[in-house]
PDB file of N, CA and C in Angstrom:
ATOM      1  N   UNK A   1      20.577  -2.163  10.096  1.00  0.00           N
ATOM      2  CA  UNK A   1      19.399  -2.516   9.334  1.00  0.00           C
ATOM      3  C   UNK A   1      18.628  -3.582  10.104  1.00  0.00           C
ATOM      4  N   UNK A   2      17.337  -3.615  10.468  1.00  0.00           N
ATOM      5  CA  UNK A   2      16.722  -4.608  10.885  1.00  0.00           C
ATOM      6  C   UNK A   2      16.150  -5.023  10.065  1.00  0.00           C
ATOM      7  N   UNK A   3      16.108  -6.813  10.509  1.00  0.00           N
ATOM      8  CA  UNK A   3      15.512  -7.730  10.129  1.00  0.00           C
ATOM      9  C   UNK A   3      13.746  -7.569   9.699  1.00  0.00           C
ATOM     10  N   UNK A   4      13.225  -7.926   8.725  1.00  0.00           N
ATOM     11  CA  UNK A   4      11.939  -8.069   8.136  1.00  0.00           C
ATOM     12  C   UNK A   4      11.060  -8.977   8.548  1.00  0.00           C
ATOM     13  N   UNK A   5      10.102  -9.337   9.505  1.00  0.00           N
ATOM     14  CA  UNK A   5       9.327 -10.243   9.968  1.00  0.00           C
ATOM     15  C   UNK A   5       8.311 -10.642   8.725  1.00  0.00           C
ATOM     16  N   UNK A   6       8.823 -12.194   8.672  1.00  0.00           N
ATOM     17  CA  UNK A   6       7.748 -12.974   7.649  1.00  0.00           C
ATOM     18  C   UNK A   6       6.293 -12.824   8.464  1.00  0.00           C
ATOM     19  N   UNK A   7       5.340 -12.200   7.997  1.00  0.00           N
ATOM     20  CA  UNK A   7       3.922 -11.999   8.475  1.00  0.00           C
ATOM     21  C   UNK A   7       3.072 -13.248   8.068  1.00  0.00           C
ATOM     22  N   UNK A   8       3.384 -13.763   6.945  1.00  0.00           N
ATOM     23  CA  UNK A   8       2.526 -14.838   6.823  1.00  0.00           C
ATOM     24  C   UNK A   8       2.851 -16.360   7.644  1.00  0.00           C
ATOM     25  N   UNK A   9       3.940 -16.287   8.034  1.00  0.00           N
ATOM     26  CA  UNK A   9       4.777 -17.042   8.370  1.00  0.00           C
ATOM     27  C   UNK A   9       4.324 -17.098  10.124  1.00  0.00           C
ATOM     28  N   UNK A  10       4.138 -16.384  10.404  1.00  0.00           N
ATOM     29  CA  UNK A  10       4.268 -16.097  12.424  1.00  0.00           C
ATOM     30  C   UNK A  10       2.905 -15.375  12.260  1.00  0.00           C
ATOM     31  N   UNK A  11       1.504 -15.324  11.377  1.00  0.00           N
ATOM     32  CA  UNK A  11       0.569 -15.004  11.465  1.00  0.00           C
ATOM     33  C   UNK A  11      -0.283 -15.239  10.285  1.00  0.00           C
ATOM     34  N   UNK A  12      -0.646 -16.794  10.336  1.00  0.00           N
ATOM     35  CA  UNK A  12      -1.234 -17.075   8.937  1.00  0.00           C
ATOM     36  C   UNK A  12      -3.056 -16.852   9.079  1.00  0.00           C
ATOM     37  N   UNK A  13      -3.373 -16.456  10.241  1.00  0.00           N
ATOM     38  CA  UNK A  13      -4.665 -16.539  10.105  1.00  0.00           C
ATOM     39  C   UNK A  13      -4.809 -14.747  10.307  1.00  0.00           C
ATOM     40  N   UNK A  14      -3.921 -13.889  10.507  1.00  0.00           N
ATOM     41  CA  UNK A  14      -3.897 -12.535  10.453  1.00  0.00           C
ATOM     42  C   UNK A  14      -3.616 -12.286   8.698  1.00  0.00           C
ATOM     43  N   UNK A  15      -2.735 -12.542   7.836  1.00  0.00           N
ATOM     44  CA  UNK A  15      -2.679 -12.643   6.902  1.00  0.00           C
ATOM     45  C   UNK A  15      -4.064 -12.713   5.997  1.00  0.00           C
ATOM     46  N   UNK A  16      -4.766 -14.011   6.636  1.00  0.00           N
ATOM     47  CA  UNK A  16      -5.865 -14.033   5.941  1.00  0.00           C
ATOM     48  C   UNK A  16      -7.162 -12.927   5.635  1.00  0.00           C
ATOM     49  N   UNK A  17      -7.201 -12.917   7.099  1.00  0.00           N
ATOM     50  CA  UNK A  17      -7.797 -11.635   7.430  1.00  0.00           C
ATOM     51  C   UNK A  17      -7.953 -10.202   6.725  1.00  0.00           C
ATOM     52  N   UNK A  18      -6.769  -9.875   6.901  1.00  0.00           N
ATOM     53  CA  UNK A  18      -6.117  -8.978   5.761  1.00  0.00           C
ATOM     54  C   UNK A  18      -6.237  -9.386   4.616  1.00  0.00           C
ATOM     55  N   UNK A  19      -6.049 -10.290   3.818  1.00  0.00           N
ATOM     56  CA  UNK A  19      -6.856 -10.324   2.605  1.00  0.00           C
ATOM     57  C   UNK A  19      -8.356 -10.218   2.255  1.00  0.00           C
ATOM     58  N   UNK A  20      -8.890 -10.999   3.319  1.00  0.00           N
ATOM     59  CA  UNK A  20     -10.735 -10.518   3.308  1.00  0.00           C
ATOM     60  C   UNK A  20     -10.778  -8.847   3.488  1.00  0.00           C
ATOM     61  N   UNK A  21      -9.874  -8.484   4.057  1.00  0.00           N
ATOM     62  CA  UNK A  21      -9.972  -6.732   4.168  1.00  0.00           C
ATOM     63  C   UNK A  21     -10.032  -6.125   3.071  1.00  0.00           C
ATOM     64  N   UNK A  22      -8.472  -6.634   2.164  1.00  0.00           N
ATOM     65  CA  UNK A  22      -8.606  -6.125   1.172  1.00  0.00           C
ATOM     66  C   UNK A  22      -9.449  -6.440  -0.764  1.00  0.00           C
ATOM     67  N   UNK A  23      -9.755  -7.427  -0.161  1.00  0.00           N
ATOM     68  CA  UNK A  23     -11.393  -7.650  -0.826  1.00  0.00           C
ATOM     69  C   UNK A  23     -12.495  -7.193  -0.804  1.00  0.00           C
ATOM     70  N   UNK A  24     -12.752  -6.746   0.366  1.00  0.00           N
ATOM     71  CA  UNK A  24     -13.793  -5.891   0.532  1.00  0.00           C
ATOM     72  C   UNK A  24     -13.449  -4.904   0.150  1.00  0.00           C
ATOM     73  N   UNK A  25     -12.553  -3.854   0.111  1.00  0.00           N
ATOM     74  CA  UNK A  25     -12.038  -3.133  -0.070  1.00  0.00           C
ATOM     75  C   UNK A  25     -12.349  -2.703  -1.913  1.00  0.00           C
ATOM     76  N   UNK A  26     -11.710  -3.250  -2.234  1.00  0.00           N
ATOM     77  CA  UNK A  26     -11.192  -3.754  -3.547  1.00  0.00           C
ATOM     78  C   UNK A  26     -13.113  -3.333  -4.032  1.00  0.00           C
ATOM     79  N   UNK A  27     -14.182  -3.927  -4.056  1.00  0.00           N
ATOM     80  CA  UNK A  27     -15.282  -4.339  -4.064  1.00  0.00           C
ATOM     81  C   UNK A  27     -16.353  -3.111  -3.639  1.00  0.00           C
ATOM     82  N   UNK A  28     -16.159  -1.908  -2.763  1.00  0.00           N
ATOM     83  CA  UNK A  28     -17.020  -1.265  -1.878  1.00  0.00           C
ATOM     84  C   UNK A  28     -17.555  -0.343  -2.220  1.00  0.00           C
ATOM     85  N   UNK A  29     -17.246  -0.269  -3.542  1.00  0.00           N
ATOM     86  CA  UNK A  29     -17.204   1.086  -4.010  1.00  0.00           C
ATOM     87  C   UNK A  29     -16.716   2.752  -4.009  1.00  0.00           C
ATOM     88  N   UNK A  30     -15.305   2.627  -3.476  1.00  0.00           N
ATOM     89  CA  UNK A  30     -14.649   3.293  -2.905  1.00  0.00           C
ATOM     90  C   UNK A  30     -13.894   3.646  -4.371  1.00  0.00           C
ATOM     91  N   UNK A  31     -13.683   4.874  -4.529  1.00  0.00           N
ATOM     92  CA  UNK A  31     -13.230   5.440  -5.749  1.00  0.00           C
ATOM     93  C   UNK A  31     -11.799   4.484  -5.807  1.00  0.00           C
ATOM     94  N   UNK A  32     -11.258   3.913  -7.029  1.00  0.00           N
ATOM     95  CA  UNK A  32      -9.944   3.385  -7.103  1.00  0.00           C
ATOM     96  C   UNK A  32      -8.815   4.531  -6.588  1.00  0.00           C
ATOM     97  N   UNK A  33      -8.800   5.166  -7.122  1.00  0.00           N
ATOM     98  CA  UNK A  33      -7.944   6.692  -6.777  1.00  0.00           C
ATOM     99  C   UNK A  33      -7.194   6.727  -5.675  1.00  0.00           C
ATOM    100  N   UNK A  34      -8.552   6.951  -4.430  1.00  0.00           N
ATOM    101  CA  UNK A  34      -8.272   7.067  -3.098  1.00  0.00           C
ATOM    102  C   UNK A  34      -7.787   6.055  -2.428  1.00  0.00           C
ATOM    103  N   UNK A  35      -7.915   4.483  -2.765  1.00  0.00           N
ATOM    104  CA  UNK A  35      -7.833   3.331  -2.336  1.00  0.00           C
ATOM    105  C   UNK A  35      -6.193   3.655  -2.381  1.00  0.00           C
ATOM    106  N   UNK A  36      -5.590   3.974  -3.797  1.00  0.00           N
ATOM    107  CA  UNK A  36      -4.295   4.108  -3.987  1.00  0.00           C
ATOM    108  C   UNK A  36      -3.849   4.912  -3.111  1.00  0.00           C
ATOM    109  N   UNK A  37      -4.264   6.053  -2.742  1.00  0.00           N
ATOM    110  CA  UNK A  37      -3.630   6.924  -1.946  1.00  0.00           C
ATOM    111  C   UNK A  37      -3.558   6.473  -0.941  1.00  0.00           C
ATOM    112  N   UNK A  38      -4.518   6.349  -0.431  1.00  0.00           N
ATOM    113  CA  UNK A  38      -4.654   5.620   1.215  1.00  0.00           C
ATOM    114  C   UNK A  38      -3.073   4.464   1.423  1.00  0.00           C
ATOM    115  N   UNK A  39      -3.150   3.594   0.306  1.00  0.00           N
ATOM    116  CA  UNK A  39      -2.013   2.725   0.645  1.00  0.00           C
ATOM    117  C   UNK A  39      -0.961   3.073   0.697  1.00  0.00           C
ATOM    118  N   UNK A  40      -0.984   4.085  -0.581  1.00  0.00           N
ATOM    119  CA  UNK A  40       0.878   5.110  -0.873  1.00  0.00           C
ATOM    120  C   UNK A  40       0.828   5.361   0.804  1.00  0.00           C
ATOM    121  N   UNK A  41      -0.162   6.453   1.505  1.00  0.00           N
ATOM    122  CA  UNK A  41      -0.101   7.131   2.512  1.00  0.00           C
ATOM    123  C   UNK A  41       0.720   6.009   3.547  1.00  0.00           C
ATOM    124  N   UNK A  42      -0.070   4.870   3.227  1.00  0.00           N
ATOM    125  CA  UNK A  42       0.422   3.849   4.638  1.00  0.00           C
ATOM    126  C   UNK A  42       1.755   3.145   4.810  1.00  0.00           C
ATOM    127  N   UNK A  43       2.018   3.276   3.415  1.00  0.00           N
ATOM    128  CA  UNK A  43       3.334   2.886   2.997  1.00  0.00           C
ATOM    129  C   UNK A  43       4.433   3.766   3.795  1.00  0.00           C
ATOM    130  N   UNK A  44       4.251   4.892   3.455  1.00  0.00           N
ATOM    131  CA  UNK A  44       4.715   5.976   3.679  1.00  0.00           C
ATOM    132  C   UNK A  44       5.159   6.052   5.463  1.00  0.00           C
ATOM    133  N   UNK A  45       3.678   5.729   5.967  1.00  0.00           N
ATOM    134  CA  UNK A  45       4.134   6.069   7.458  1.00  0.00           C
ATOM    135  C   UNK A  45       4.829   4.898   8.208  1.00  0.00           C
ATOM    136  N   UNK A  46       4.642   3.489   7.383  1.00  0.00           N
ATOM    137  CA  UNK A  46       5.486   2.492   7.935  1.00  0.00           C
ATOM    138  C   UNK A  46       6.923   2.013   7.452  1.00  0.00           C
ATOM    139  N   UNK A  47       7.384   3.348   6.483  1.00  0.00           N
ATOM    140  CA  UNK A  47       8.455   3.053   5.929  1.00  0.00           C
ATOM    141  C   UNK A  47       8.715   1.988   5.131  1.00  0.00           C
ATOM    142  N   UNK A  48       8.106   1.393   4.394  1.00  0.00           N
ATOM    143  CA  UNK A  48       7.744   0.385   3.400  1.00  0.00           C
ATOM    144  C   UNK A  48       9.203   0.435   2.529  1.00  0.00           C
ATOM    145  N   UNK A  49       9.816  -0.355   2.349  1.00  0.00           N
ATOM    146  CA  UNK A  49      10.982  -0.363   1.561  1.00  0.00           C
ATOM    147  C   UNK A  49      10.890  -0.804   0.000  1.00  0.00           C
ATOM    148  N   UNK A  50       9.837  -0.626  -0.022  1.00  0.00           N
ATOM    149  CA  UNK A  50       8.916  -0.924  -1.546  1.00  0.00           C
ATOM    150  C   UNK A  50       8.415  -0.092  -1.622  1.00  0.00           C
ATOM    151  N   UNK A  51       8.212   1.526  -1.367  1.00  0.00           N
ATOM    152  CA  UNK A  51       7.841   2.178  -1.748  1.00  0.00           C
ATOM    153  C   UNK A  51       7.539   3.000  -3.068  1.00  0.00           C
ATOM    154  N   UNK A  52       8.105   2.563  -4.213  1.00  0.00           N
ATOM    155  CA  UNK A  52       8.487   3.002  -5.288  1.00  0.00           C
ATOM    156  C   UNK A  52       7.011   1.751  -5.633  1.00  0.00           C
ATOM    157  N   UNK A  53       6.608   1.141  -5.998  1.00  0.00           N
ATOM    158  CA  UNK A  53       5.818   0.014  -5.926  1.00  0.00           C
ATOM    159  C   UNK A  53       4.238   0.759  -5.983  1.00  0.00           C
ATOM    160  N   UNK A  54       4.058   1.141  -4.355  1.00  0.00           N
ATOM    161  CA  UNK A  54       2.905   1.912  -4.412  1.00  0.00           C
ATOM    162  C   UNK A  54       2.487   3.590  -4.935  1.00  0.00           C
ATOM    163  N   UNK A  55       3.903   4.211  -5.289  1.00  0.00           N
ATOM    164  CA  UNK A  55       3.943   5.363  -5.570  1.00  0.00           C
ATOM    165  C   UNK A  55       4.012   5.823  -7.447  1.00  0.00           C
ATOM    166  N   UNK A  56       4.084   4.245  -8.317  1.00  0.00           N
ATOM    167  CA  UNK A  56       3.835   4.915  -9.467  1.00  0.00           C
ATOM    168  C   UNK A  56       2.422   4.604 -10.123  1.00  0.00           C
ATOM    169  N   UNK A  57       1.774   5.606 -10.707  1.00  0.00           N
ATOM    170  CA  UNK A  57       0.463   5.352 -11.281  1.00  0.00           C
ATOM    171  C   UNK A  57       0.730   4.038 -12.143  1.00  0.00           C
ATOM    172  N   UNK A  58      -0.923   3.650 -12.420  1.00  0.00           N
ATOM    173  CA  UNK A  58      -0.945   2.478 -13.161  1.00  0.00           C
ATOM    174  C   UNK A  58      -1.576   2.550 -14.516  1.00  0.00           C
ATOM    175  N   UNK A  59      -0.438   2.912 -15.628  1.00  0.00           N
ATOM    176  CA  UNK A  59      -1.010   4.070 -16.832  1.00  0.00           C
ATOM    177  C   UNK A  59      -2.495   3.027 -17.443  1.00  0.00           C
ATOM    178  N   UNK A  60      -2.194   1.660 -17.309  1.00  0.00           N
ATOM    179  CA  UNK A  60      -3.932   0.567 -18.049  1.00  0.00           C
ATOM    180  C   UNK A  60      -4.440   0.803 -17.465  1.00  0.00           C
ATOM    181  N   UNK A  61      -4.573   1.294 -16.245  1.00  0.00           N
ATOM    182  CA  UNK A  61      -5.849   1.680 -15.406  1.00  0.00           C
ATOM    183  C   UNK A  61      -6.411   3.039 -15.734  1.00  0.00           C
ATOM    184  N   UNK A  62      -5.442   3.748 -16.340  1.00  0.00           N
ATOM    185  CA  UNK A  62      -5.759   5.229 -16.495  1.00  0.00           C
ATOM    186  C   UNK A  62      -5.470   5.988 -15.413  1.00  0.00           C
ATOM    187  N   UNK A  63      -4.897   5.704 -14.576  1.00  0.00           N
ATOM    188  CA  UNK A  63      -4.732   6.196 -13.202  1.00  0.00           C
ATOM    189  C   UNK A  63      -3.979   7.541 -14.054  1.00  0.00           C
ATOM    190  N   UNK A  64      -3.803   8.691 -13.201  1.00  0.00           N
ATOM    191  CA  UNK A  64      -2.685   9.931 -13.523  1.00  0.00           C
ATOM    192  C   UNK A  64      -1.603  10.332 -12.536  1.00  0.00           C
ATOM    193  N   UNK A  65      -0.640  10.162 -13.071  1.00  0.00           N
ATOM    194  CA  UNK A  65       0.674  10.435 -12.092  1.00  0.00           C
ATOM    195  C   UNK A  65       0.555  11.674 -10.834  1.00  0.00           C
ATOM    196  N   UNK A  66       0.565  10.954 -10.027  1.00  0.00           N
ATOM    197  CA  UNK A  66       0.455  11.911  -8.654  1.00  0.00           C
ATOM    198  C   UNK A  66       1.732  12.560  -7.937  1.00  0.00           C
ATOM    199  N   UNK A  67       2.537  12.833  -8.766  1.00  0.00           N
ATOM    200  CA  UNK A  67       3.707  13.554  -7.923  1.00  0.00           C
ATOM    201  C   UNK A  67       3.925  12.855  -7.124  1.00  0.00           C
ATOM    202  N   UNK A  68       5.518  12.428  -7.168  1.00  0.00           N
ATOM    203  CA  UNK A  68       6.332  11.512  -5.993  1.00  0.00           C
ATOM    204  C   UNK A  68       7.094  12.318  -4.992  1.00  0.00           C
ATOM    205  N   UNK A  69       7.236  13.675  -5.777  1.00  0.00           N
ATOM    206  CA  UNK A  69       8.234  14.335  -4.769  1.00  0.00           C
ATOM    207  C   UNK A  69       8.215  13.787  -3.589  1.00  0.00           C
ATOM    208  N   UNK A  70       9.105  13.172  -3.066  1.00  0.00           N
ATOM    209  CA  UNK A  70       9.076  13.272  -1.444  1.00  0.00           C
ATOM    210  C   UNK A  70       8.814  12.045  -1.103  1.00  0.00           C
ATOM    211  N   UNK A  71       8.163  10.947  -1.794  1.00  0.00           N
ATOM    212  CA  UNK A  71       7.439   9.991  -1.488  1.00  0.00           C
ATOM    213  C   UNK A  71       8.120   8.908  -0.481  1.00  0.00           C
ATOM    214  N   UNK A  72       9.348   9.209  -0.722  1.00  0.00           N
ATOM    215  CA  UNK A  72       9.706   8.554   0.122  1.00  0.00           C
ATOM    216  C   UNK A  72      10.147   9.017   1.755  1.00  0.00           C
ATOM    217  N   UNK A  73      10.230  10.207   1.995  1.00  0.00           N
ATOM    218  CA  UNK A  73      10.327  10.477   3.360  1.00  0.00           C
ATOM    219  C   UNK A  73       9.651  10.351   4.287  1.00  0.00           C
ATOM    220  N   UNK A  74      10.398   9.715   5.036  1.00  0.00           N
ATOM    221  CA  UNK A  74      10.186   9.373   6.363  1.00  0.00           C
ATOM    222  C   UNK A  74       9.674  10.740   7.813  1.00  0.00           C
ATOM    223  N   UNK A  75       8.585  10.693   7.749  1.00  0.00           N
ATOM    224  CA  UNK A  75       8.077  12.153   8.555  1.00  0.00           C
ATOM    225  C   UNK A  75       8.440  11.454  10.295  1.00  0.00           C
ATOM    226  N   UNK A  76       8.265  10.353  10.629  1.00  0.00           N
ATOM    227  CA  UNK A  76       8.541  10.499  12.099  1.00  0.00           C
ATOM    228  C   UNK A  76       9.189   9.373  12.837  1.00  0.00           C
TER     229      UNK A  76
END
């Protein structure tokens, strides 16, 4: 099992960054929906060990359950 690199920790002004990202983001008018997917997706390809996190809908939002089958495999 490898070790987890603290990101905020060994990159506090990259961190930040990434939050102005995801503010804008958040803000752009980008359907909520897709925003979700996009992240499940990224989760996905970096093996996110929190994956369960980005993969269940968010029923107060109204979001609708998107099928997990699989959600967690690792494609490469």
């Amino acid at each position: 099992m490898s070790l987890r690199l603290d990101y905020a920790a060994a990159a506090p002004a990259g961190m930040k960054a990434l939050g102005g990202v995801y503010g804008y983001i958040s803000q752009c008018g980008l359907p909520a929906q897709l925003v979700d997917l996009v992240y499940l997706r990224t989760s996905q390809i970096n093996g996110c060990a929190l994956l369960h996190r980005h993969a269940f809908p968010r029923p107060a939002e109204g979001r609708a359950d998107r099928g997990k089958a699989g959600a967690g495999v690792r494609l490469a």
